[in-house]
C-alpha atoms as a PDB file:
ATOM      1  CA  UNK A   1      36.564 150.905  64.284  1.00  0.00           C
ATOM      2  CA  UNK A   2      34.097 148.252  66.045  1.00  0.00           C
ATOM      3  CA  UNK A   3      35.695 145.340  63.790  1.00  0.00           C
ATOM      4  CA  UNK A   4      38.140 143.059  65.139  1.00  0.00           C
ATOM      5  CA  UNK A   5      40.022 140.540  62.537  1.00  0.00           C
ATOM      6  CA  UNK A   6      42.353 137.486  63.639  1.00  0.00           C
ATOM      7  CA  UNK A   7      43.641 135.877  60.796  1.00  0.00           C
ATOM      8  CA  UNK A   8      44.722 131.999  61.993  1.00  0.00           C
ATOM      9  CA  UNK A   9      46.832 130.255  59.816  1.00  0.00           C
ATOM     10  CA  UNK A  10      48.736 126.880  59.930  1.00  0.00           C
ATOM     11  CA  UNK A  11      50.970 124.671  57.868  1.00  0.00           C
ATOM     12  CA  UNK A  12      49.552 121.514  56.172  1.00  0.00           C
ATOM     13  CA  UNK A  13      46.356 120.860  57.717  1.00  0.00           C
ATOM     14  CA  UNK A  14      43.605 118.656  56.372  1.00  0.00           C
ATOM     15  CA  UNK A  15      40.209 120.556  56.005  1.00  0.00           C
ATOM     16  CA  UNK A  16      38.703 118.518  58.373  1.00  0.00           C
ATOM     17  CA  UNK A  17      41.237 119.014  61.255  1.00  0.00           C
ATOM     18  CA  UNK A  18      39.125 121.028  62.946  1.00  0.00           C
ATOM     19  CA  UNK A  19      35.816 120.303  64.707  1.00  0.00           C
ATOM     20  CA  UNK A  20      34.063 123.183  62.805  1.00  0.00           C
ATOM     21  CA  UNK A  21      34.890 121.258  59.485  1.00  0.00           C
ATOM     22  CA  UNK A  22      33.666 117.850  60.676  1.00  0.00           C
ATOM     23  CA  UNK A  23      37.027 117.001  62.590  1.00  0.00           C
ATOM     24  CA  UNK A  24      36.388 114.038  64.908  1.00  0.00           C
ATOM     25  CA  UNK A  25      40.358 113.612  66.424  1.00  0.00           C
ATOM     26  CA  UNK A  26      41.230 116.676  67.629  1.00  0.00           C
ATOM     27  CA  UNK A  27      38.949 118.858  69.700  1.00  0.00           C
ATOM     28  CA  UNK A  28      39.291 122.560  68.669  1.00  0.00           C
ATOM     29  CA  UNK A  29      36.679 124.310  70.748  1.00  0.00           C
ATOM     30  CA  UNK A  30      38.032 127.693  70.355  1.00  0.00           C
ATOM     31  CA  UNK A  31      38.909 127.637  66.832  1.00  0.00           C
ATOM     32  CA  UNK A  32      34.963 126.107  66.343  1.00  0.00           C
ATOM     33  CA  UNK A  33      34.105 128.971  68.218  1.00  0.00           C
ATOM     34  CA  UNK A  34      35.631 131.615  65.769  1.00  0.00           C
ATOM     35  CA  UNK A  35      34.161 129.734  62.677  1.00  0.00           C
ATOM     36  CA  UNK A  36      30.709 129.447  64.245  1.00  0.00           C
ATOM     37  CA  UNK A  37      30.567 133.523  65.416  1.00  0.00           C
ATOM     38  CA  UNK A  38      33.087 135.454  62.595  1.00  0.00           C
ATOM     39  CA  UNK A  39      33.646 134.593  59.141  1.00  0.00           C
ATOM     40  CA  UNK A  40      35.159 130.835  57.760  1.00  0.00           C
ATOM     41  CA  UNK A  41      36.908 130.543  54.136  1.00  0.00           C
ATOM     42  CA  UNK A  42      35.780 127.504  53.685  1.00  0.00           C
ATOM     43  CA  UNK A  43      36.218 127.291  49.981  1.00  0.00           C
ATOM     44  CA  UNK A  44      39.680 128.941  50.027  1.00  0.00           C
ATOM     45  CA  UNK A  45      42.477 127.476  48.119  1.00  0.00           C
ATOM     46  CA  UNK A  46      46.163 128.066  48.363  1.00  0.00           C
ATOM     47  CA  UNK A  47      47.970 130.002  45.307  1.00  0.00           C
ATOM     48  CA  UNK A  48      50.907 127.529  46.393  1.00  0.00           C
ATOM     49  CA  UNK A  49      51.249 124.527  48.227  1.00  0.00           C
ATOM     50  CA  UNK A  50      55.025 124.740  49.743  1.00  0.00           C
ATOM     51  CA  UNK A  51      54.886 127.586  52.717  1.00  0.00           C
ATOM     52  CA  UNK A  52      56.716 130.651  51.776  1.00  0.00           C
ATOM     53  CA  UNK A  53      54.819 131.071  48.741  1.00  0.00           C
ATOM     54  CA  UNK A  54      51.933 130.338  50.157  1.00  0.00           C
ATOM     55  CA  UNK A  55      52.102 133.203  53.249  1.00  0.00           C
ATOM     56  CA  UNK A  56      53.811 135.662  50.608  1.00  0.00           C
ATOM     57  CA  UNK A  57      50.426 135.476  48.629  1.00  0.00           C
ATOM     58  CA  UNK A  58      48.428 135.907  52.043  1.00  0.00           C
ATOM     59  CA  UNK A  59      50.349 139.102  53.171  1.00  0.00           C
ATOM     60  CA  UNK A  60      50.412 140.156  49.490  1.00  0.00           C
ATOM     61  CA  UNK A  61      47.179 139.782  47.970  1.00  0.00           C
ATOM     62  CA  UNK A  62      49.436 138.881  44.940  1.00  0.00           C
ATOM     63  CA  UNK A  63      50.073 136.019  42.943  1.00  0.00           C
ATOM     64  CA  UNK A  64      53.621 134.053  43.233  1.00  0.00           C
ATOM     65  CA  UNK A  65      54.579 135.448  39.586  1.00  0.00           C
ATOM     66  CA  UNK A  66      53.999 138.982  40.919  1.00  0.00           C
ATOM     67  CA  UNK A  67      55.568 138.913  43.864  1.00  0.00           C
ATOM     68  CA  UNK A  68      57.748 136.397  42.915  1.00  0.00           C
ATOM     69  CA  UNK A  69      58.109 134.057  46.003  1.00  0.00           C
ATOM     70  CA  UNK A  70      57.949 131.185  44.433  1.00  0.00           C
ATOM     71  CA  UNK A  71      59.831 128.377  46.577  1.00  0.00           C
ATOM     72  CA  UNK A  72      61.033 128.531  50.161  1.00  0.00           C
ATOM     73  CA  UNK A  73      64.148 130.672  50.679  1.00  0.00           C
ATOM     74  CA  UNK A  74      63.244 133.160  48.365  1.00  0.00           C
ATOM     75  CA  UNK A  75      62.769 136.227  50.019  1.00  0.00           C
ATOM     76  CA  UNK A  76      59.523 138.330  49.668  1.00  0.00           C
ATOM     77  CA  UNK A  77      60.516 141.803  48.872  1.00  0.00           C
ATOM     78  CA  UNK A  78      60.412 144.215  51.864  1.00  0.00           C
ATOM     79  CA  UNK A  79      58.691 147.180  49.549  1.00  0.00           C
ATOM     80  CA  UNK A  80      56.070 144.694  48.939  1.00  0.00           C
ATOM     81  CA  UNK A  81      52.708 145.341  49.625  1.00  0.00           C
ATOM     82  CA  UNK A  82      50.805 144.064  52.572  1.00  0.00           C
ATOM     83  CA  UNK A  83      47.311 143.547  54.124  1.00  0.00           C
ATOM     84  CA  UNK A  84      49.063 144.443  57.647  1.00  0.00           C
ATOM     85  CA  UNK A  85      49.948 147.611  56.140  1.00  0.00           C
ATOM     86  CA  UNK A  86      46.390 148.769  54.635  1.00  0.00           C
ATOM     87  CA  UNK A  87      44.852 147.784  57.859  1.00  0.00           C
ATOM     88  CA  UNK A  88      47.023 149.920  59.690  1.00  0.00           C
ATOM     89  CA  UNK A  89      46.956 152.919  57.703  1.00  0.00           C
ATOM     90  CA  UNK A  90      43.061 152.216  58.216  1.00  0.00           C
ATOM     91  CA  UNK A  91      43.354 152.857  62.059  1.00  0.00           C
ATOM     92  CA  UNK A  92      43.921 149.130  62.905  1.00  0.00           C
ATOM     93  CA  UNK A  93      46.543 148.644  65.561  1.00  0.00           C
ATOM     94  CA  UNK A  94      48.224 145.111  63.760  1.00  0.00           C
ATOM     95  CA  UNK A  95      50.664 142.184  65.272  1.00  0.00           C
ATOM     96  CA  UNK A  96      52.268 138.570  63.818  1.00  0.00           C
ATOM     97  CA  UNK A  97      52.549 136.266  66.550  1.00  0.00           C
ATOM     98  CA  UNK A  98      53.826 132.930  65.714  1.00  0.00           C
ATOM     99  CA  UNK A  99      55.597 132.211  62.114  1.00  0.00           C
ATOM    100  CA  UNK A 100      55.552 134.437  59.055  1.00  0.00           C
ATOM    101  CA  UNK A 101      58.254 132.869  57.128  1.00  0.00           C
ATOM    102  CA  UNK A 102      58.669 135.713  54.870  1.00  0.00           C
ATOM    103  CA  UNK A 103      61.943 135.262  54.688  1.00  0.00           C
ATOM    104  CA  UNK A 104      64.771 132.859  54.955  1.00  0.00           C
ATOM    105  CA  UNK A 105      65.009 131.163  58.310  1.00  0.00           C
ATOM    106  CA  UNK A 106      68.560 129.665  58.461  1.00  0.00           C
ATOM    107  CA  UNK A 107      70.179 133.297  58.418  1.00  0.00           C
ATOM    108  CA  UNK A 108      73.232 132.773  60.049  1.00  0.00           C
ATOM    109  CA  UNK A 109      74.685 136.245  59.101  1.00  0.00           C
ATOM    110  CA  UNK A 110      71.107 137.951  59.753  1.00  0.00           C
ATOM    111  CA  UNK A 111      70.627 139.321  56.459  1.00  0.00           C
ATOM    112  CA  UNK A 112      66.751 139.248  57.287  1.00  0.00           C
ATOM    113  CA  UNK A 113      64.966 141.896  59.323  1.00  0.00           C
ATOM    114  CA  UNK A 114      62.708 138.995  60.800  1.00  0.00           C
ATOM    115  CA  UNK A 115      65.828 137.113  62.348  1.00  0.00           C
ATOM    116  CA  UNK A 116      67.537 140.358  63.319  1.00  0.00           C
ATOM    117  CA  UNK A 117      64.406 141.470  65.239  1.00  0.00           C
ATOM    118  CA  UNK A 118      64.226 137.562  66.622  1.00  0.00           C
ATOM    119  CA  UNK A 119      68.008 137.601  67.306  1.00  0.00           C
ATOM    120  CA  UNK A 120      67.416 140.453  69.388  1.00  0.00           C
ATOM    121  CA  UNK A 121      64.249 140.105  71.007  1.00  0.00           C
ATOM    122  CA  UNK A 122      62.810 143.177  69.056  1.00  0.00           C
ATOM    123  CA  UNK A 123      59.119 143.756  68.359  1.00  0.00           C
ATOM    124  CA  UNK A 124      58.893 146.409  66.579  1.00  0.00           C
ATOM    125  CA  UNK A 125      57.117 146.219  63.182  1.00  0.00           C
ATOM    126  CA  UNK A 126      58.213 145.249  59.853  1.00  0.00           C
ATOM    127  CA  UNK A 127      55.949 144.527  56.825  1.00  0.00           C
ATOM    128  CA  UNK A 128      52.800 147.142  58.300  1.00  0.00           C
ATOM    129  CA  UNK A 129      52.619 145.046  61.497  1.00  0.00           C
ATOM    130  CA  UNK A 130      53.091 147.361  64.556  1.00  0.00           C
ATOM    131  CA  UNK A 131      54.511 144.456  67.301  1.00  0.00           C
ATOM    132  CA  UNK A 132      55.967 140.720  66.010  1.00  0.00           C
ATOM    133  CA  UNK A 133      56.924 138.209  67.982  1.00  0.00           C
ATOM    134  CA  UNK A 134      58.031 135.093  65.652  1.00  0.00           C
ATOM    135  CA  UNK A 135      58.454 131.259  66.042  1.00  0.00           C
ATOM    136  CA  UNK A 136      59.322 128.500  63.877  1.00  0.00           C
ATOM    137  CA  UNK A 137      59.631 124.435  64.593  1.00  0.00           C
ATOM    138  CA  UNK A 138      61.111 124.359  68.141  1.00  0.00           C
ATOM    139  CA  UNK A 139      64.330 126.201  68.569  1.00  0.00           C
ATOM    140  CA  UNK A 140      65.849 126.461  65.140  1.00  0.00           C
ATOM    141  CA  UNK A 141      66.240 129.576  64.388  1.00  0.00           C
ATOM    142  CA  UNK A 142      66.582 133.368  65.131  1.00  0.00           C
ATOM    143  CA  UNK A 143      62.678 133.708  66.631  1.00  0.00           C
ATOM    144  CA  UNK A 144      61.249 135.203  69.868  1.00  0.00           C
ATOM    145  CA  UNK A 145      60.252 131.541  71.108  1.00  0.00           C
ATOM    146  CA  UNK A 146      63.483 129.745  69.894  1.00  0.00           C
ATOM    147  CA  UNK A 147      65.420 132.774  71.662  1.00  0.00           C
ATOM    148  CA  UNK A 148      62.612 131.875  75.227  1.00  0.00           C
ATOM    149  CA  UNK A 149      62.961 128.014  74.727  1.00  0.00           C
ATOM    150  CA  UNK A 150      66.700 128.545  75.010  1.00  0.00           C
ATOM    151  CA  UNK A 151      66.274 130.587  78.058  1.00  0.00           C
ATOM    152  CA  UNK A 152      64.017 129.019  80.256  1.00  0.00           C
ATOM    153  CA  UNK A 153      63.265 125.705  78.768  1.00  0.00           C
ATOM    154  CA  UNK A 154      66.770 124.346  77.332  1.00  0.00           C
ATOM    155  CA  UNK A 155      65.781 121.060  78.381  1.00  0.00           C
ATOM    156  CA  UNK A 156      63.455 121.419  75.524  1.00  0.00           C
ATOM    157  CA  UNK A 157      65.563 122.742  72.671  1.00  0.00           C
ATOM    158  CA  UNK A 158      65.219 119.268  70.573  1.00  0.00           C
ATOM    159  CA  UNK A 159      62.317 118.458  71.864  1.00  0.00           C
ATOM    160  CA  UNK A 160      60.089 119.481  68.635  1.00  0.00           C
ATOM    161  CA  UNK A 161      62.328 117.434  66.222  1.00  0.00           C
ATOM    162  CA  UNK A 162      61.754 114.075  68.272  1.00  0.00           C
ATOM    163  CA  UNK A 163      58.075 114.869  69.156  1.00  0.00           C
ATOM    164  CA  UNK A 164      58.391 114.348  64.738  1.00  0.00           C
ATOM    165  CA  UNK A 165      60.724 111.529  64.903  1.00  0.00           C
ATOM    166  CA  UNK A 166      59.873 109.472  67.416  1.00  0.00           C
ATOM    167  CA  UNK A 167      57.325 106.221  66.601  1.00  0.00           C
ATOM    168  CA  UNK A 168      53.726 106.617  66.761  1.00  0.00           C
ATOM    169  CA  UNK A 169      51.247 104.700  69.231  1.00  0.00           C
ATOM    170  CA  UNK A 170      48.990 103.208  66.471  1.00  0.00           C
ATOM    171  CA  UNK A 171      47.132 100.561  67.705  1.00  0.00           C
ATOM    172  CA  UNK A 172      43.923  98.351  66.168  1.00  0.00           C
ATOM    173  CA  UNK A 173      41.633  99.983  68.933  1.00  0.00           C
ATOM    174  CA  UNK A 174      41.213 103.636  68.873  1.00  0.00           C
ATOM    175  CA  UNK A 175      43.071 105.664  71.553  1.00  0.00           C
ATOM    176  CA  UNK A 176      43.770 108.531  73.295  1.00  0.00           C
ATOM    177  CA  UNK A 177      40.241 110.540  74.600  1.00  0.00           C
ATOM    178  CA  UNK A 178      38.938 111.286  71.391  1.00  0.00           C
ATOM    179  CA  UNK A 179      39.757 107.660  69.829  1.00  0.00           C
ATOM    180  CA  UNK A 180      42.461 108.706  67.425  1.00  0.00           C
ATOM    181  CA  UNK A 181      43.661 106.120  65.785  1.00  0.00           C
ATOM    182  CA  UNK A 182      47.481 107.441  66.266  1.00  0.00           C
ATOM    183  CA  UNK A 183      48.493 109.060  69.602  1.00  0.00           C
ATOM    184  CA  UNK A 184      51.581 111.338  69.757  1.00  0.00           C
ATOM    185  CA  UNK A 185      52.273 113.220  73.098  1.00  0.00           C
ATOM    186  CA  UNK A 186      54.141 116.060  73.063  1.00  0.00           C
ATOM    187  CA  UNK A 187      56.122 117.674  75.727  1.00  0.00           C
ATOM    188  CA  UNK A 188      57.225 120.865  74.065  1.00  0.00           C
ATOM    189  CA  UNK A 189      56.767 123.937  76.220  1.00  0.00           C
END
C-alpha cells in the first residue's frame, strides 16, 4: 500500500479561499502544497448545501434520499456504508480528526456514539475509522477538543463564539499582511 489519502474538508468556504484556487487573503501554503503534488476536486459540487447532509454524502458515497440525512440533526444511520470502512478493509489504517457531524451535536443524554466517545475521551473507531478524535465550534459540545479546551484552556471556552460576534476591522485601506480588506484576530487555542 504505497498510497497515502488525506481527505480535508471545511464548512462554507468560497472556492477561492485558498491560494491554490487564486486566493489572495489568506495564505494557505500547505494546503497549496497538497493541491499542487496530490489530487484537487476542483469541479466538485456538494449533494447538499447545509453540513450534515453534506458530510453524510461524503462518508456515504450516497445521495441524501438514500441515506436519508437530509437536514442537520438527523442522524446518519450507523449500518451505513462508509469510504472509512472500504479503505480499511483494503489494508488502510483510517482516522477523523476534527468534526464529522454525523450525528446530533447537542446530545445531552449521549444517545450518539460520537459524543459518548467525546464525553469520554475515547478514540476508538466508529463508522470504519480506526482512531477519532472530534471537535466542533469552540467548546460546545461532547468533542475531544471541547473536553481539552475545558481542561487546559478554560479561559477560552467562549472564546470561538465572540471571535464570530465581535465587530470586524474593515477599513477603506487594505489591512492586515496580506491586505484583507476585513481583519479578525482570533485568540482561540
Amino acid at each position: 500500500m504505497g498510497r497515502k489519502i488525506l481527505f480535508i474538508t471545511t464548512d462554507q468556504m468560497r472556492y477561492d479561499a485558498i491560494g491554490a484556487n487564486g486566493g489572495s487573503v489568506a495564505r494557505t501554503p500547505n494546503i497549496d502544497s497538497f493541491a499542487a503534488n496530490g489530487i484537487s476536486y476542483d469541479r466538485a459540487q456538494p449533494q447538499n448545501v447545509v453540513c450534515m447532509p453534506s458530510r453524510s454524502t461524503m462518508v456515504t458515497g450516497q445521495n441524501v434520499g438514500t441515506h436519508g440525512v437530509w437536514m442537520n440533526g438527523v442522524p446518519l444511520p450507523v449500518e451505513s456504508p462508509s469510504v472509512a470502512a472500504v479503505l480499511r478493509d483494503a489494508g488502510y489504517r483510517t482516522a477523523l480528526i476534527g468534526k464529522s457531524h454525523f450525528e446530533p451535536l447537542l446530545d445531552p443524554f449521549l444517545r450518539f456514539e460520537e459524543n459518548r466517545q467525546g464525553f469520554a475521551g475515547a478514540t476508538e473507531g466508529h463508522r470504519g475509522f480506526d482512531h477519532m478524535e472530534l471537535a466542533t465550534h469552540g467548546a460546545a459540545g461532547f468533542t475531544h477538543y471541547s473536553r481539552w479546551i475545558r481542561q487546559n484552556h478554560p479561559e477560552a471556552i467562549g472564546m470561538f463564539f465572540q471571535v464570530l460576534d465581535g465587530d470586524l476591522e474593515v477599513s477603506d485601506v487594505p489591512g492586515g499582511d496580506t491586505g484583507a480588506p476585513q481583519i479578525k484576530h482570533n485568540a482561540v487555542p
